[in-house]
PDB file of N, CA and C in Angstrom:
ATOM      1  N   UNK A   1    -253.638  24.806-213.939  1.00  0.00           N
ATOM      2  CA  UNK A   1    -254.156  23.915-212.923  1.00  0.00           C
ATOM      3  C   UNK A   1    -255.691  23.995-212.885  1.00  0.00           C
ATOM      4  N   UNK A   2    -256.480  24.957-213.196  1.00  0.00           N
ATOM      5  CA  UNK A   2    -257.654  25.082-212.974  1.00  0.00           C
ATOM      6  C   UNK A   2    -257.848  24.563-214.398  1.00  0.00           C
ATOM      7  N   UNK A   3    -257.532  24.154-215.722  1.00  0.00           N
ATOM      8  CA  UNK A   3    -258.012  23.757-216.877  1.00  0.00           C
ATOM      9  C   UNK A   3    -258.294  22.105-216.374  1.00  0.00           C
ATOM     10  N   UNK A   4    -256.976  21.748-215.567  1.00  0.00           N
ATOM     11  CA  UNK A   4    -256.763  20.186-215.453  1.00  0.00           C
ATOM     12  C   UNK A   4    -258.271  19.745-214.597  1.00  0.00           C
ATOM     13  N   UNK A   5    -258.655  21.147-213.195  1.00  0.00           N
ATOM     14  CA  UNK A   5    -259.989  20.472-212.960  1.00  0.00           C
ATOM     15  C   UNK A   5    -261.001  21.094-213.137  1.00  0.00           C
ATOM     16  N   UNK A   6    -261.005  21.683-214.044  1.00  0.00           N
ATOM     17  CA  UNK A   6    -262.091  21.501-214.571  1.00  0.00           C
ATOM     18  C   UNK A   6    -262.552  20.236-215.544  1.00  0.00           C
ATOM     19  N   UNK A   7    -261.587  19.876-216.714  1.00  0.00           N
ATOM     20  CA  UNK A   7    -261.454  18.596-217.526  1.00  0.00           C
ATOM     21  C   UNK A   7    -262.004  17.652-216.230  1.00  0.00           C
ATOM     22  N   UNK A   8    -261.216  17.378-215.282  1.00  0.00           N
ATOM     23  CA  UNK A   8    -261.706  16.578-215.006  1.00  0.00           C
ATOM     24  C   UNK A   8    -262.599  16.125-214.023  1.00  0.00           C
ATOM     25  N   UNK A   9    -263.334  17.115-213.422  1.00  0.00           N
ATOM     26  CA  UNK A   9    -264.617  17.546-212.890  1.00  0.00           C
ATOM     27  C   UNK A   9    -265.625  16.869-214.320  1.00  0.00           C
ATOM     28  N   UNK A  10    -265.498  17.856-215.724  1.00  0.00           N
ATOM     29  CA  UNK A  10    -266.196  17.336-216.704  1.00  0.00           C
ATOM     30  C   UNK A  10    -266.211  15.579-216.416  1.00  0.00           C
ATOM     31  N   UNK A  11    -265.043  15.263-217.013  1.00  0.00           N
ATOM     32  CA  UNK A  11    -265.069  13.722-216.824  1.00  0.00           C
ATOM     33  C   UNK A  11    -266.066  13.267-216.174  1.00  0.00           C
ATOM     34  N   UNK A  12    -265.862  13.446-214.855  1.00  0.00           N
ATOM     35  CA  UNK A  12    -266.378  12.747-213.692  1.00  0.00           C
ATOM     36  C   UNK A  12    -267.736  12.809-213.643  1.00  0.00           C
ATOM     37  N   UNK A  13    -268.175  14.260-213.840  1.00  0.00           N
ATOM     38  CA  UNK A  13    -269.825  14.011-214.108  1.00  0.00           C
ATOM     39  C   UNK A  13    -270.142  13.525-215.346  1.00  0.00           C
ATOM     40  N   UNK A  14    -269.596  13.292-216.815  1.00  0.00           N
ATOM     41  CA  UNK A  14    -269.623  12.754-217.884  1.00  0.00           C
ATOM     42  C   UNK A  14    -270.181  10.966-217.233  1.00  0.00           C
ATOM     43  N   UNK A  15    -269.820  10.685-216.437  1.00  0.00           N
ATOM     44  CA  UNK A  15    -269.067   9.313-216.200  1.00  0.00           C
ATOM     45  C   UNK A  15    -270.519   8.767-215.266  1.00  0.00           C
ATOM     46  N   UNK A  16    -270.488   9.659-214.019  1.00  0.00           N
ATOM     47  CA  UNK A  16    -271.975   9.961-213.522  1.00  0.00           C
ATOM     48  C   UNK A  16    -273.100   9.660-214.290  1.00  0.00           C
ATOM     49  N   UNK A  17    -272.992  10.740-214.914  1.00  0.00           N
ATOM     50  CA  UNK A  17    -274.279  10.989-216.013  1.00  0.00           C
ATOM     51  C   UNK A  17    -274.685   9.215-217.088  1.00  0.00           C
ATOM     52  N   UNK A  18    -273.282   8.923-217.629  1.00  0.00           N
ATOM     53  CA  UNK A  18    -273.774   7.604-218.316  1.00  0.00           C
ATOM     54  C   UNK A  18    -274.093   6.530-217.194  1.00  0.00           C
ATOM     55  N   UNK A  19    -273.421   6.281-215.783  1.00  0.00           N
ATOM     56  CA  UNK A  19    -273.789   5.179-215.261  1.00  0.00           C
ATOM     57  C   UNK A  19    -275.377   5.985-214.524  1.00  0.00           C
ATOM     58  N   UNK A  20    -275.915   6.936-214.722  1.00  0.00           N
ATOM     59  CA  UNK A  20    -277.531   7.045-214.122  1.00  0.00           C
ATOM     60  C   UNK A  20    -278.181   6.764-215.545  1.00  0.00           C
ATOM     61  N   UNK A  21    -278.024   6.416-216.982  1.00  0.00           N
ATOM     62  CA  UNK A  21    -278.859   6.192-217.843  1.00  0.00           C
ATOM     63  C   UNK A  21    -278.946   5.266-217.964  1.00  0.00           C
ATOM     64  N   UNK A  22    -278.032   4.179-217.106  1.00  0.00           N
ATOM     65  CA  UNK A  22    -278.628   2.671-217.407  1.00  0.00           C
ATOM     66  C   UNK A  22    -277.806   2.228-218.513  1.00  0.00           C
ATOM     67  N   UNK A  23    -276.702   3.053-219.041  1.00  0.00           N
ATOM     68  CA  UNK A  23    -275.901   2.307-220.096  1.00  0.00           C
ATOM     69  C   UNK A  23    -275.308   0.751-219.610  1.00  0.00           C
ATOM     70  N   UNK A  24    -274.515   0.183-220.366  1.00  0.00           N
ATOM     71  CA  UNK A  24    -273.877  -1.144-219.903  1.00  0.00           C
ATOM     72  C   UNK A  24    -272.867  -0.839-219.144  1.00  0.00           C
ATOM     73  N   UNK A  25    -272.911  -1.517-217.795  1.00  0.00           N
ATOM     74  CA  UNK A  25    -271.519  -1.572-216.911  1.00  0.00           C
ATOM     75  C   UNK A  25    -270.360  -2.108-217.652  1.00  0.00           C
ATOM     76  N   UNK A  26    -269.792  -2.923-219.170  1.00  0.00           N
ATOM     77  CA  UNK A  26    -268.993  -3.064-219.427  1.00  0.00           C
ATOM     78  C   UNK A  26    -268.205  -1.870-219.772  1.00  0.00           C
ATOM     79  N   UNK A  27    -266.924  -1.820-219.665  1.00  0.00           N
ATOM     80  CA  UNK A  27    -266.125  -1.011-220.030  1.00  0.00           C
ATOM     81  C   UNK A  27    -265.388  -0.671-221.595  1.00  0.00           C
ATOM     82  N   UNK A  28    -265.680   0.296-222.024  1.00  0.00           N
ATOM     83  CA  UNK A  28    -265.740   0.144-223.650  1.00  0.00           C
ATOM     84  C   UNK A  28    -263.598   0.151-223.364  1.00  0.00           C
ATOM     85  N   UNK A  29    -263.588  -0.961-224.794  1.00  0.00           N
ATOM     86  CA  UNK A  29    -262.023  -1.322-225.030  1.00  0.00           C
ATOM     87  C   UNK A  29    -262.157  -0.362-226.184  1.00  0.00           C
ATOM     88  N   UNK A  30    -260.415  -0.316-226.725  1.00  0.00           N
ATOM     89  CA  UNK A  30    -259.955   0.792-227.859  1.00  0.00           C
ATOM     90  C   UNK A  30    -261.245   0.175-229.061  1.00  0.00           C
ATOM     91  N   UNK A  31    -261.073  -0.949-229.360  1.00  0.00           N
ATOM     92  CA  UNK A  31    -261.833  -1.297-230.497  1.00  0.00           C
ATOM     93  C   UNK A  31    -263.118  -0.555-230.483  1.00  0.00           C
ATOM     94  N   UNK A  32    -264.055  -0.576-229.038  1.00  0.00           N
ATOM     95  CA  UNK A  32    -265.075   0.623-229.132  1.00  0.00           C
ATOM     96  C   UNK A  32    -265.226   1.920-229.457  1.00  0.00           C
ATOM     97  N   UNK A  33    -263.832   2.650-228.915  1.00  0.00           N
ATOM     98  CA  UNK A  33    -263.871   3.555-229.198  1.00  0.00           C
ATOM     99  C   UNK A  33    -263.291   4.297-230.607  1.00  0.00           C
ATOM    100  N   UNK A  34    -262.424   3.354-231.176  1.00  0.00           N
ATOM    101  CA  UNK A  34    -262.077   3.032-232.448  1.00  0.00           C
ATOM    102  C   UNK A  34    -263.177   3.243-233.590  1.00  0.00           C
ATOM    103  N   UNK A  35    -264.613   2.472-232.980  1.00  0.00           N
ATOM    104  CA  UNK A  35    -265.601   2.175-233.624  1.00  0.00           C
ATOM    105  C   UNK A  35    -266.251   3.211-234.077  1.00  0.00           C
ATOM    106  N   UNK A  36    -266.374   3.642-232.174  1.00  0.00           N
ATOM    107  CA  UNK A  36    -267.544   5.172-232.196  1.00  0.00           C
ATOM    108  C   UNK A  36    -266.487   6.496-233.035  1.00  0.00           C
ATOM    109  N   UNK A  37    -265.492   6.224-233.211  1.00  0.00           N
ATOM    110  CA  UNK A  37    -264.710   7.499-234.444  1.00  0.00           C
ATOM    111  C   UNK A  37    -265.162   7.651-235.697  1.00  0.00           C
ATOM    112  N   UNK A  38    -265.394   6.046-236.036  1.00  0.00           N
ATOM    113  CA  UNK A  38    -265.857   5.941-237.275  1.00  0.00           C
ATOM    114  C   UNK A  38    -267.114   6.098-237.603  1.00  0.00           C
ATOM    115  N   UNK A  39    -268.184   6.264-236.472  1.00  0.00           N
ATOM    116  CA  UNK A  39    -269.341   6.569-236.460  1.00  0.00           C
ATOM    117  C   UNK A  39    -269.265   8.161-236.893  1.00  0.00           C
ATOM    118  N   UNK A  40    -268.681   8.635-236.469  1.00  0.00           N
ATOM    119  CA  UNK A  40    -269.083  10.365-236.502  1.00  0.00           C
ATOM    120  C   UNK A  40    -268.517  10.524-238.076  1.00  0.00           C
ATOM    121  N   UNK A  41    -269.489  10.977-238.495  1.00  0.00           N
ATOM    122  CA  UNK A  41    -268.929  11.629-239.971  1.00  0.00           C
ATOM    123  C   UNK A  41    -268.565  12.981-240.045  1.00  0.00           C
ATOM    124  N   UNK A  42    -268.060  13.319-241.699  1.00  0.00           N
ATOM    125  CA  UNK A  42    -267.604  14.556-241.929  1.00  0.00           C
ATOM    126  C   UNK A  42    -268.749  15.672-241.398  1.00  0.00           C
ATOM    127  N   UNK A  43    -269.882  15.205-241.474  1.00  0.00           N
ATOM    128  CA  UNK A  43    -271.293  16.342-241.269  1.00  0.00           C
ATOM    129  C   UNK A  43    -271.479  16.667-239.989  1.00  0.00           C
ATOM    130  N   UNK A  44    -270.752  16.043-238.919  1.00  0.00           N
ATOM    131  CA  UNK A  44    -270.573  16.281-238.044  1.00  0.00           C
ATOM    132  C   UNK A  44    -271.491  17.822-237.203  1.00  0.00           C
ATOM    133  N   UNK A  45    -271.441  17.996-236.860  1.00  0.00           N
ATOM    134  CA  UNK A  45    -271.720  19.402-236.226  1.00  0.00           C
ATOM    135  C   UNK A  45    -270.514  19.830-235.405  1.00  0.00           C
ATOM    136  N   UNK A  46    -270.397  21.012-235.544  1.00  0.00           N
ATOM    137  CA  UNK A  46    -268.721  21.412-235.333  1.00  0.00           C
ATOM    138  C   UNK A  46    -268.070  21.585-234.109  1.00  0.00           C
ATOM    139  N   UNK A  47    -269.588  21.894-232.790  1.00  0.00           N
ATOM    140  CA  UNK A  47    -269.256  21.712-231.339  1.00  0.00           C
ATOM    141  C   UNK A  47    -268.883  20.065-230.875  1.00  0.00           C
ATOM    142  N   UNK A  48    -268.950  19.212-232.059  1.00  0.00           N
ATOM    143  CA  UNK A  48    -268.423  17.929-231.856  1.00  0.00           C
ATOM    144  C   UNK A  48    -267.458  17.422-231.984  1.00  0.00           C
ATOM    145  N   UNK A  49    -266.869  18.035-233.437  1.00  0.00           N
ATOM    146  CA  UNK A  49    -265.676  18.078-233.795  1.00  0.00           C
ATOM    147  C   UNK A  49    -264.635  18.685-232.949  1.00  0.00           C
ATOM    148  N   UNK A  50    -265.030  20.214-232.352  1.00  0.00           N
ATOM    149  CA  UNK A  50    -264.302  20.882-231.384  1.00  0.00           C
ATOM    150  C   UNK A  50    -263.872  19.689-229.935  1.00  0.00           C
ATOM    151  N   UNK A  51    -265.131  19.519-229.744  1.00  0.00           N
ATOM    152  CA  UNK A  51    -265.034  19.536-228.585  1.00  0.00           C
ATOM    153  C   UNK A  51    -264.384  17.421-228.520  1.00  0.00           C
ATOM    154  N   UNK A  52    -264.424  16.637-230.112  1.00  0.00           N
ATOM    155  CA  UNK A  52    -263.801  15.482-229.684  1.00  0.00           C
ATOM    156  C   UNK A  52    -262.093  16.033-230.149  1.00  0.00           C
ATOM    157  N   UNK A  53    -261.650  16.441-230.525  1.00  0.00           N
ATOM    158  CA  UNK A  53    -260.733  17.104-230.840  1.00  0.00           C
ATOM    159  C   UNK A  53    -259.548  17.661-229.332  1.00  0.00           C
ATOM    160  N   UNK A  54    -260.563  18.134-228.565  1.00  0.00           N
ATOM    161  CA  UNK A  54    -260.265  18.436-227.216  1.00  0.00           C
ATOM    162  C   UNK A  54    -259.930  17.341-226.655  1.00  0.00           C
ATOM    163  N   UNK A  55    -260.910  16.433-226.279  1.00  0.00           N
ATOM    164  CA  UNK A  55    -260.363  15.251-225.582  1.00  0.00           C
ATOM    165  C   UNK A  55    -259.701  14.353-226.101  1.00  0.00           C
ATOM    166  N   UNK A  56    -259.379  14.321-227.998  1.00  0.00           N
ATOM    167  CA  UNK A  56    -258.153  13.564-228.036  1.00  0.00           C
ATOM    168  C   UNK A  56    -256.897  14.239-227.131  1.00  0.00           C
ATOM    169  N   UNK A  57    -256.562  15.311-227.284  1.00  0.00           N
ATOM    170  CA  UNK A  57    -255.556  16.158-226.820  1.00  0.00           C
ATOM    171  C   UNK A  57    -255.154  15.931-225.551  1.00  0.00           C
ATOM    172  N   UNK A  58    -256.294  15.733-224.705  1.00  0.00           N
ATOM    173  CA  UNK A  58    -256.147  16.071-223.084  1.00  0.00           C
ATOM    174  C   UNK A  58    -254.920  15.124-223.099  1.00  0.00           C
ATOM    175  N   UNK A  59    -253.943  15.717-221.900  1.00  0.00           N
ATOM    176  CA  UNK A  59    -253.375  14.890-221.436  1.00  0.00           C
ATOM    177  C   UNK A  59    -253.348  13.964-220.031  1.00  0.00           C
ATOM    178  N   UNK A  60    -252.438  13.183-219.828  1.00  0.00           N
ATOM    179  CA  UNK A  60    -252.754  12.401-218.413  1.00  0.00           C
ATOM    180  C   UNK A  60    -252.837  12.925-217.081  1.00  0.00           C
ATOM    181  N   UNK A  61    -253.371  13.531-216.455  1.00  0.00           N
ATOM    182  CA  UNK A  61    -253.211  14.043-215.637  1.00  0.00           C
ATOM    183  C   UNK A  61    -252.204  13.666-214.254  1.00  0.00           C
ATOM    184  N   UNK A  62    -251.452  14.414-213.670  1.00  0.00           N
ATOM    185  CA  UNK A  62    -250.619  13.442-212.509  1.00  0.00           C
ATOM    186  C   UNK A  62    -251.472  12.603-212.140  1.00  0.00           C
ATOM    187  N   UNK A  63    -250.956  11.478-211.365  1.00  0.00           N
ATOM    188  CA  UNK A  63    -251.446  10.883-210.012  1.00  0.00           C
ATOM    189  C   UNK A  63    -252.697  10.435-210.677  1.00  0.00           C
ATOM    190  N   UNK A  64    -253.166   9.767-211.881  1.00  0.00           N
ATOM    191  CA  UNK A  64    -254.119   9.408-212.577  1.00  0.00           C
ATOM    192  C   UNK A  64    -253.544   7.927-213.254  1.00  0.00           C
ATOM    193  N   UNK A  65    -254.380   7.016-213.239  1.00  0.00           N
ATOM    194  CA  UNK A  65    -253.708   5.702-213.791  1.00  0.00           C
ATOM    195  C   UNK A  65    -254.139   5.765-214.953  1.00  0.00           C
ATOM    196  N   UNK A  66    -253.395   5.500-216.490  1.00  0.00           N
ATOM    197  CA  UNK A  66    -253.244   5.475-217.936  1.00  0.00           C
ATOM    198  C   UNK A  66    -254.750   4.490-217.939  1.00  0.00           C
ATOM    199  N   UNK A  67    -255.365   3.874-217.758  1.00  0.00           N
ATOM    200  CA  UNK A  67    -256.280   2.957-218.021  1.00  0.00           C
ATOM    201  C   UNK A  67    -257.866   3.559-217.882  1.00  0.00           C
ATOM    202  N   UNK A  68    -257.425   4.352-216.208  1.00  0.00           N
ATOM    203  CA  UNK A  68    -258.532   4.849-215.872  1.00  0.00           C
ATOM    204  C   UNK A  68    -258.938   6.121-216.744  1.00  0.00           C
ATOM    205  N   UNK A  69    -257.694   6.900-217.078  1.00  0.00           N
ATOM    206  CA  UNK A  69    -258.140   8.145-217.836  1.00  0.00           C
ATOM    207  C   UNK A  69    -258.406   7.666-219.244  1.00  0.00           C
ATOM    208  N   UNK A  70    -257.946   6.790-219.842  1.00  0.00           N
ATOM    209  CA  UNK A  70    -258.335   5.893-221.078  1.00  0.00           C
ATOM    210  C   UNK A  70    -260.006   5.642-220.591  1.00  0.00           C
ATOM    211  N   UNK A  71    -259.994   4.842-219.583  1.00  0.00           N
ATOM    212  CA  UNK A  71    -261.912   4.872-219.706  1.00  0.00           C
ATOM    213  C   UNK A  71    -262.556   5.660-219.445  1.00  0.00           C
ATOM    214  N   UNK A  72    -262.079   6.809-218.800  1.00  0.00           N
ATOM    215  CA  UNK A  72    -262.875   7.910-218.599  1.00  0.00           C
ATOM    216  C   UNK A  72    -263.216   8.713-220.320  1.00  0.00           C
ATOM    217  N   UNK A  73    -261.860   9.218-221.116  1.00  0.00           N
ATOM    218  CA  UNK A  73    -262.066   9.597-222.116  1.00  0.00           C
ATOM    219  C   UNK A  73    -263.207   8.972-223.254  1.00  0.00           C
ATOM    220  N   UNK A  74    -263.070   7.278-223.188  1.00  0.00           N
ATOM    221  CA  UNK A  74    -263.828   6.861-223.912  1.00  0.00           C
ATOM    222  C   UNK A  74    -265.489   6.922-223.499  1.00  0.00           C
ATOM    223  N   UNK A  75    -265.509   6.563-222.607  1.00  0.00           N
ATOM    224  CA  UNK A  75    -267.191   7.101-221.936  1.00  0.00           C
ATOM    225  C   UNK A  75    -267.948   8.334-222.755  1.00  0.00           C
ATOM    226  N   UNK A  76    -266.448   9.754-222.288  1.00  0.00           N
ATOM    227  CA  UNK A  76    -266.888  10.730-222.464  1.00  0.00           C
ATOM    228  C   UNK A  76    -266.966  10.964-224.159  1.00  0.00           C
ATOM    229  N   UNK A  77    -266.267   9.853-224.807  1.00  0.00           N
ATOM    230  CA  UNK A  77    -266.630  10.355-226.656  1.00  0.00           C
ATOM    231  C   UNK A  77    -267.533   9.711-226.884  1.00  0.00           C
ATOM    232  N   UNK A  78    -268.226   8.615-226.224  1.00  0.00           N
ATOM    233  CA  UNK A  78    -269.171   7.992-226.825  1.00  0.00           C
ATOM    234  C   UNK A  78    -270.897   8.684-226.241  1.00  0.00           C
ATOM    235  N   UNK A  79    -270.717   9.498-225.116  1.00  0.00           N
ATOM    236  CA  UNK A  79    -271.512  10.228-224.322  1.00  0.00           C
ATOM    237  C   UNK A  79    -271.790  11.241-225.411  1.00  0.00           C
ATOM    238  N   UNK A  80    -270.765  11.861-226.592  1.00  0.00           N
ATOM    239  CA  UNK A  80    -270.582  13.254-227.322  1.00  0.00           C
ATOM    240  C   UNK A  80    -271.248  12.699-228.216  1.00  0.00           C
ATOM    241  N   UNK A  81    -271.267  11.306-228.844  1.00  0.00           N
ATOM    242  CA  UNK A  81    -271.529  11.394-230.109  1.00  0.00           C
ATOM    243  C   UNK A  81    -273.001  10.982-230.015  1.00  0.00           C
ATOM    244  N   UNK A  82    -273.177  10.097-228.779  1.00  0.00           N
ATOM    245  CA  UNK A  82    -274.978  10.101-228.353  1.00  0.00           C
ATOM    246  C   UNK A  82    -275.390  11.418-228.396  1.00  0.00           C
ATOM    247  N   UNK A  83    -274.754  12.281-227.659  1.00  0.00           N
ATOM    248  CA  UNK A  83    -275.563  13.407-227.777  1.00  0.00           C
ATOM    249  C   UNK A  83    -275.929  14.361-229.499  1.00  0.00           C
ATOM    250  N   UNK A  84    -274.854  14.008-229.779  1.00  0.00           N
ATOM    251  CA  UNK A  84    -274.793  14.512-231.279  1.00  0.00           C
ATOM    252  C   UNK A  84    -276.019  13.897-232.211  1.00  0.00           C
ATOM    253  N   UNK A  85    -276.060  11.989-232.172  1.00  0.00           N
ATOM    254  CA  UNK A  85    -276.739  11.778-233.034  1.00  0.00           C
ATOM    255  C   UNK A  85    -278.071  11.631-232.380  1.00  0.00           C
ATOM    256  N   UNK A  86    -278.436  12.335-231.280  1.00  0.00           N
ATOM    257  CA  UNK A  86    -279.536  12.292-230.652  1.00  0.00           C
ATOM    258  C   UNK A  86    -280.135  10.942-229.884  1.00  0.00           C
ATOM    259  N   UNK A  87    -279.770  10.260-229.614  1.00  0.00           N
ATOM    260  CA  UNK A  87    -280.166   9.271-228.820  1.00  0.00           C
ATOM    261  C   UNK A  87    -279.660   8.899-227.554  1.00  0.00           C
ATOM    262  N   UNK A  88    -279.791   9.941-227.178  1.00  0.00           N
ATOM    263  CA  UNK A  88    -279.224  10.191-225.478  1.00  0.00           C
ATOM    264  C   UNK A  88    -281.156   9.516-225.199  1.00  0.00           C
ATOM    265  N   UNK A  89    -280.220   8.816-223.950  1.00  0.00           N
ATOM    266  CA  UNK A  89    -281.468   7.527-223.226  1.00  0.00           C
ATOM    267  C   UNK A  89    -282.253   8.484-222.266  1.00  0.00           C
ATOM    268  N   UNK A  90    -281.665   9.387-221.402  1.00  0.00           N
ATOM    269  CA  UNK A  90    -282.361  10.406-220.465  1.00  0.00           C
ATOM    270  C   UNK A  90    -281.420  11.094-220.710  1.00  0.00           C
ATOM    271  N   UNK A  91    -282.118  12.668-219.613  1.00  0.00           N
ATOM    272  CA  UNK A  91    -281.248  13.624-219.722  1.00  0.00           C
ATOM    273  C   UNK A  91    -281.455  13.376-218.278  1.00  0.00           C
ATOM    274  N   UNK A  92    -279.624  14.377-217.565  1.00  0.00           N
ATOM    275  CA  UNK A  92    -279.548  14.671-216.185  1.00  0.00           C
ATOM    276  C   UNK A  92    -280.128  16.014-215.658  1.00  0.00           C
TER     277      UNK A  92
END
C-alpha cells in the first residue's frame, strides 16, 4: 500500500511539474506515446530504461479511472525522456 502511494504521489507531482512548464494542455493519445518509445534508443541511460520499465508495469490502481491513469503514465514517460534527452523547458 505504501508502494501504490507513493507511485502515485510521483504521478501527481510528475503531472504538476509538466502543467507549470507551459507544456501543451492537449492530452497526449497512445499514438504519442507510442511515438515517444520510439524516441528513446538502445543508448539510453539505464536510470531510464529502469525507471520506463517501471511505469510500463505499474498497475491500475483501485478507485482510479483506466483513462486517467493512461494519461497520467503518458505525461510521466514523456516528462522521463525530456529529462533524459535534456530539454526539460524549466526545472521545479
Amino acid at each position: 500500500m505504501k508502494k501504490l502511494f507513493t507511485v502515485s504521489l510521483l504521478l501527481a507531482a510528475s503531472l504538476i511539474i509538466l502543467s507549470a512548464c507551459g507544456h501543451s494542455r492537449r492530452a497526449p493519445t497512445i499514438a504519442d506515446v507510442s511515438s515517444s518509445s520510439s524516441v528513446t534508443s538502445s543508448a539510453q541511460p539505464e536510470w531510464l530504461t529502469d525507471a520506463l520499465a517501471e511505469l510500463d508495469a505499474m498497475p491500475l490502481p483501485m478507485n482510479v479511472r483506466p483513462e486517467v491513469f493512461a494519461d497520467l503514465k503518458a505525461r510521466l514517460r514523456e516528462a522521463l525522456i525530456e529529462r533524459a534527452s535534456g530539454t526539460v523547458a524549466c526545472e521545479a
